[in-house]
Protein backbone atom coordinates (compact mmCIF):
# COMPACT_ATOMS: atom_id res chain seq x y z
CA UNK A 1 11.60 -0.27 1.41
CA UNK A 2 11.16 2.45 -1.32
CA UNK A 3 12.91 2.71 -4.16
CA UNK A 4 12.83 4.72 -7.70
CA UNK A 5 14.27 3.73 -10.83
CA UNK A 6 15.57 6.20 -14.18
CA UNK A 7 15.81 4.40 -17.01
CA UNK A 8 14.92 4.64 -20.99
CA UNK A 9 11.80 2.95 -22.44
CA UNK A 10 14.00 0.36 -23.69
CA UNK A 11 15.07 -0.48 -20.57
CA UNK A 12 11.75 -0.83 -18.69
CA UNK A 13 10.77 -3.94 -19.28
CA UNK A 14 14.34 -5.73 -17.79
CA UNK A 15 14.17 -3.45 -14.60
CA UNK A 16 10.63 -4.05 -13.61
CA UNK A 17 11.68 -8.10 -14.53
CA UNK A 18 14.33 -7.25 -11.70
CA UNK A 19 12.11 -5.58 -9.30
CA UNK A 20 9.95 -8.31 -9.35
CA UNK A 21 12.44 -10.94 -9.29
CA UNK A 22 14.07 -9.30 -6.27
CA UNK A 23 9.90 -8.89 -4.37
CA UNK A 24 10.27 -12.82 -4.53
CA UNK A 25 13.18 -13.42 -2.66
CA UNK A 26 11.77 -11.33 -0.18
CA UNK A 27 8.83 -12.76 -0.34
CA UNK A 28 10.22 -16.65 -0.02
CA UNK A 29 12.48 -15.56 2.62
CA UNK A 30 9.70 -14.26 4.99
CA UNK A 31 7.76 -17.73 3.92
CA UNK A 32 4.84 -15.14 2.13
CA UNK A 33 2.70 -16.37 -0.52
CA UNK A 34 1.39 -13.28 -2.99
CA UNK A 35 -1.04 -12.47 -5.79
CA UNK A 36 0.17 -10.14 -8.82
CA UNK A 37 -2.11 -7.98 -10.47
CA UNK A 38 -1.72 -5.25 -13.58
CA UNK A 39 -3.45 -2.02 -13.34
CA UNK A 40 -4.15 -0.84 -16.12
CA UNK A 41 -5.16 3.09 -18.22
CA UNK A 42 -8.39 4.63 -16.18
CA UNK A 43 -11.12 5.73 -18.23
CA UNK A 44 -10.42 9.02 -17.43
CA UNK A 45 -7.38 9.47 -18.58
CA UNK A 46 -7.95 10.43 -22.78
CA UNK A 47 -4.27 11.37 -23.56
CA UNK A 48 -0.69 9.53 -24.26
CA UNK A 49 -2.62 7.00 -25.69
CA UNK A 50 0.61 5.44 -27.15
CA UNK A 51 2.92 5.86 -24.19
CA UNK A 52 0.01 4.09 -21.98
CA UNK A 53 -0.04 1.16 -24.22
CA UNK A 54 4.07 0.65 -24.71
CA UNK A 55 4.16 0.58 -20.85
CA UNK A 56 1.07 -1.94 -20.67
CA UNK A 57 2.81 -3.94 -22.88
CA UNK A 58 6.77 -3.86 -21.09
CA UNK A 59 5.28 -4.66 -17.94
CA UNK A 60 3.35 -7.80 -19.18
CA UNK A 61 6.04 -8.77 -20.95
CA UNK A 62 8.00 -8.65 -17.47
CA UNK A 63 4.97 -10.85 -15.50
CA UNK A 64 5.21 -13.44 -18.08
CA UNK A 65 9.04 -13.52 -18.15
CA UNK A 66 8.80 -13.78 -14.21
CA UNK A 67 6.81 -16.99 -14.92
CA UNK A 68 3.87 -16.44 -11.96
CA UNK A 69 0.44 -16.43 -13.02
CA UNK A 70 -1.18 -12.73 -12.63
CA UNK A 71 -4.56 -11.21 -13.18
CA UNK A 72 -5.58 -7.76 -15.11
CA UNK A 73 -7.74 -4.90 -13.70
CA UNK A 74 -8.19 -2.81 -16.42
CA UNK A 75 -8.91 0.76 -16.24
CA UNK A 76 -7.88 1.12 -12.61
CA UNK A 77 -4.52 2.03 -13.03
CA UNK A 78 -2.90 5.22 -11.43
CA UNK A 79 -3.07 8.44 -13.63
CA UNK A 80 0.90 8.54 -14.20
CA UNK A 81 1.37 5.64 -15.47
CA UNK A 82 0.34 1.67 -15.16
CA UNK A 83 1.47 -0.21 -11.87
CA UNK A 84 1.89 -3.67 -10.92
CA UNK A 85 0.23 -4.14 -7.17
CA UNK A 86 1.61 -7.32 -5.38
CA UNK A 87 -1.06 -8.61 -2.74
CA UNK A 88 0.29 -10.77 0.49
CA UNK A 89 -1.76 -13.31 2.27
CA UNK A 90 -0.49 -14.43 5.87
CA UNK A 91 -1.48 -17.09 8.11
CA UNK A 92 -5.29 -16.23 8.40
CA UNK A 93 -5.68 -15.70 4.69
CA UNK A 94 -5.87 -11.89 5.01
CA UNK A 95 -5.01 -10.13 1.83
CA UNK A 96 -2.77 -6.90 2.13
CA UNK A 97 -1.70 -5.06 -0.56
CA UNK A 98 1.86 -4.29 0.02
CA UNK A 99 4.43 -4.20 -3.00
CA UNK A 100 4.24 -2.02 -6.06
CA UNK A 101 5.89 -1.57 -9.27
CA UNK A 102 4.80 1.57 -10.44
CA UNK A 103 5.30 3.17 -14.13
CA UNK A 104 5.38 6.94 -14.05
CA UNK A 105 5.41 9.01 -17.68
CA UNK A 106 4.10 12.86 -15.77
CA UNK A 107 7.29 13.51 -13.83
CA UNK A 108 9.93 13.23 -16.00
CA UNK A 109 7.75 15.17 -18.18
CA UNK A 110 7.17 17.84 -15.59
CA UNK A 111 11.22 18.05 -14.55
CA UNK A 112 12.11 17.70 -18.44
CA UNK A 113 14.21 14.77 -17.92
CA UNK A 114 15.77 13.28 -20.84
CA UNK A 115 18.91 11.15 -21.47
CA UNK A 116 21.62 12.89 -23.94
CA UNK A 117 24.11 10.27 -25.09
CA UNK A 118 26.47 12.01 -27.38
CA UNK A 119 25.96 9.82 -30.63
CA UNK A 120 22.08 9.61 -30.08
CA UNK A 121 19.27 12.38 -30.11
CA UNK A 122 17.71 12.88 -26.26
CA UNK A 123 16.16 10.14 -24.91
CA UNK A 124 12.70 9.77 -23.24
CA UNK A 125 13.11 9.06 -19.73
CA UNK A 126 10.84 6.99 -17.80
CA UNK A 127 10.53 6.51 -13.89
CA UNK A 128 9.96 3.22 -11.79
CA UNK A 129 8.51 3.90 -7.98
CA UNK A 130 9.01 0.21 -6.59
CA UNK A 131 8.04 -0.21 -2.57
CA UNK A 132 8.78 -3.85 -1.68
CA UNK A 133 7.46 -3.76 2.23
CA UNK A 134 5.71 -0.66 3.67
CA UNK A 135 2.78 -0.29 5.59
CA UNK A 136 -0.18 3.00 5.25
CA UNK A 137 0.69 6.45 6.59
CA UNK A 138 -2.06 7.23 8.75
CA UNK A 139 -1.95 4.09 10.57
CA UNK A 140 1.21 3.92 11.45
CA UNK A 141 2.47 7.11 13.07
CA UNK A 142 -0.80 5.73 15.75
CA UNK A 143 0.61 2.19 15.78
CA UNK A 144 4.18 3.42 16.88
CA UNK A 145 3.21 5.87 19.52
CA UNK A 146 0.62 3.38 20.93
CA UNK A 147 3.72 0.54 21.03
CA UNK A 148 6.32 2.94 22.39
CA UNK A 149 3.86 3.52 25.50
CA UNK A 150 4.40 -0.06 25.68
CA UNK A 151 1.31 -1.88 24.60
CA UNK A 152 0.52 -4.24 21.96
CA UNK A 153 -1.07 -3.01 18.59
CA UNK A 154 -1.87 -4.73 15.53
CA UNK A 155 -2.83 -2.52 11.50
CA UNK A 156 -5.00 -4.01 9.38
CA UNK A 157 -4.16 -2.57 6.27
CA UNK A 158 -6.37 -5.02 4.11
CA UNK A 159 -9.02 -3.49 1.73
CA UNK A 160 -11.43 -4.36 3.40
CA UNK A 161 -14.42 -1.88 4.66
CA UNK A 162 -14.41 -0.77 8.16
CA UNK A 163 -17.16 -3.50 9.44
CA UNK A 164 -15.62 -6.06 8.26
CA UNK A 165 -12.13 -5.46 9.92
CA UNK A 166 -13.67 -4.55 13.41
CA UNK A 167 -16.02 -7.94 12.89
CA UNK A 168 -12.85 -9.74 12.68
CA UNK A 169 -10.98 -8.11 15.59
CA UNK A 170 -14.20 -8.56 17.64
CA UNK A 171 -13.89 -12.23 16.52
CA UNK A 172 -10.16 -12.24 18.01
CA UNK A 173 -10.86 -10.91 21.34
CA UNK A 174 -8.99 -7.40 21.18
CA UNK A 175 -9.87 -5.28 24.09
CA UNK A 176 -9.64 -2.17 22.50
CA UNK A 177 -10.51 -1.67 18.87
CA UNK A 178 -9.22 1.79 17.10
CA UNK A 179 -10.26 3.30 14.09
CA UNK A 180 -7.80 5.88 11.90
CA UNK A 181 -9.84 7.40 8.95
CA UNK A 182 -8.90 10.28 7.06
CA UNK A 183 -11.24 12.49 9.94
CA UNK A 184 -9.13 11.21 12.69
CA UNK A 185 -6.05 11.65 10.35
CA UNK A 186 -7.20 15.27 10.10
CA UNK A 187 -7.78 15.84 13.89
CA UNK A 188 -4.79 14.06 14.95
CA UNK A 189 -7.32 11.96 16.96
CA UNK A 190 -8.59 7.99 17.11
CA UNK A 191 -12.29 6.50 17.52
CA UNK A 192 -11.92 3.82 20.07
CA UNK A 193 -14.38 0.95 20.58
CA UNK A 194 -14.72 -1.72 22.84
CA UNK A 195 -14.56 -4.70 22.68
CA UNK A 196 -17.76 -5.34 24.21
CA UNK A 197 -19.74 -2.37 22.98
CA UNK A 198 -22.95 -2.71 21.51
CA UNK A 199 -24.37 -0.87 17.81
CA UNK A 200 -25.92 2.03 19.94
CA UNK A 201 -23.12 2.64 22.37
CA UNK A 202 -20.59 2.87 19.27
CA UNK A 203 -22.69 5.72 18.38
CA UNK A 204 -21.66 7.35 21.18
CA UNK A 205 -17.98 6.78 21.45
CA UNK A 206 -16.14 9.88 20.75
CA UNK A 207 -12.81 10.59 19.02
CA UNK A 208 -10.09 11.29 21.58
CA UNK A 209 -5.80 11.87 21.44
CA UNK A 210 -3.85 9.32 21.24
CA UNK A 211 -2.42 10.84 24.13
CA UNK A 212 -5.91 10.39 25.92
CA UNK A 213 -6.62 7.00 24.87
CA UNK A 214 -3.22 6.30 26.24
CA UNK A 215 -4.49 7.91 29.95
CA UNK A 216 -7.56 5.78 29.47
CA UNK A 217 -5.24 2.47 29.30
CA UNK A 218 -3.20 3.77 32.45
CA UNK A 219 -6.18 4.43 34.59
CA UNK A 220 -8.05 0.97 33.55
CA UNK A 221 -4.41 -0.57 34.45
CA UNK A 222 -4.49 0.85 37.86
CA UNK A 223 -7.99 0.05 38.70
CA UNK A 224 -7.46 -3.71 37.42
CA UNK A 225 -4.44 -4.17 39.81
């Protein structure tokens, strides 16, 4: 659930308000419980100093006009402009990072948008990128063709590192543990593991198709029954 938002600097502060009021319903609806947290300026970024700061400020102003508590990671913002990331927790206590409310200054810049009212000089235009419920690329294009074979997959899209997660799936018994990194994003390919397998066999386990994996679950089908 993407959406983008064109509005004056004026009018940033009572849009993102919106966006986030709008995440909670959502949110309550599904029965989700969710952290808020503001990203703000990276280190690296040395210009538009003023514009960075204006936008800090509109979307705190919206957090503490929403009335939830939220935390502040400074310098770990995005390079367009700051962002509000909304973190889920579900039934386990998993974090995934799912909404965002995200300020951008670079591409109205870049397409030369401006407002023009007719009594007022051109207007600065700023851009909202707001995703409410989404899930990441590269997992799921795997999830969906492993599902329309007609198997059952989980994504873990939590932040975790890569031991972790498969730790935790080992912990809940999947048979067949896949892992989509930008390699096997790259080669169109998965690394499957085991359920069973130990450290040095995991070594060993090459990438393979989706396609293939998918002939690996037919044959072990056939052989079980």
């Amino acid at each position: 659930m993407l959406k983008t938002i064109f509005c004056t600097k004026n009018q940033v502060k009572r849009e993102v308000k919106d966006v986030l009021d709008f995440v909670d319903y959502v949110y309550t609806k599904f029965g989700f419980t969710y952290e808020l947290k503001l990203l703000t300026r990276p280190e690296e970024n040395t210009k538009d100093f003023q514009r960075w700061e204006e936008g800090e400020n509109d979307l705190v102003e919206a957090l503490q006009e929403f009335g939830k508590p939220f935390t502040v990671n400074r310098g770990v913002g995005a390079l367009c402009g700051p962002k509000i990331d909304i973190t889920l927790s579900d039934a386990m206590k998993r974090k995934f990072q799912c909404a965002s409310i995200q300020l951008d200054f670079q591409l109205p810049d870049h397409f030369k948008l401006r407002y023009s009212p007719s009594d007022e000089e051109k207007k600065e235009n700023v851009m909202i990128h707001s995703k409410v419920l989404g899930s990441e690329d590269k997992d799921k294009g795997v999830r969906r063709q492993i599902h329309e074979a007609g198997y059952h997959v989980d994504v873990d899209t939590t932040d975790r590192n890569i031991s972790e997660k498969v730790g935790e799936a080992e912990i809940v018994q999947y048979n067949y543990i896949l892992v989509v990194g930008d390699e096997e994003v790259a080669t169109r390919q998965v690394t499957a593991l085991l359920r069973d397998s130990s450290c040095s066999d995991r070594s060993k386990v090459p990438m393979m198709s989706v396609d293939a994996l998918l002939d690996v679950f037919k044959l072990r089908i056939v052989k079980f029954l």
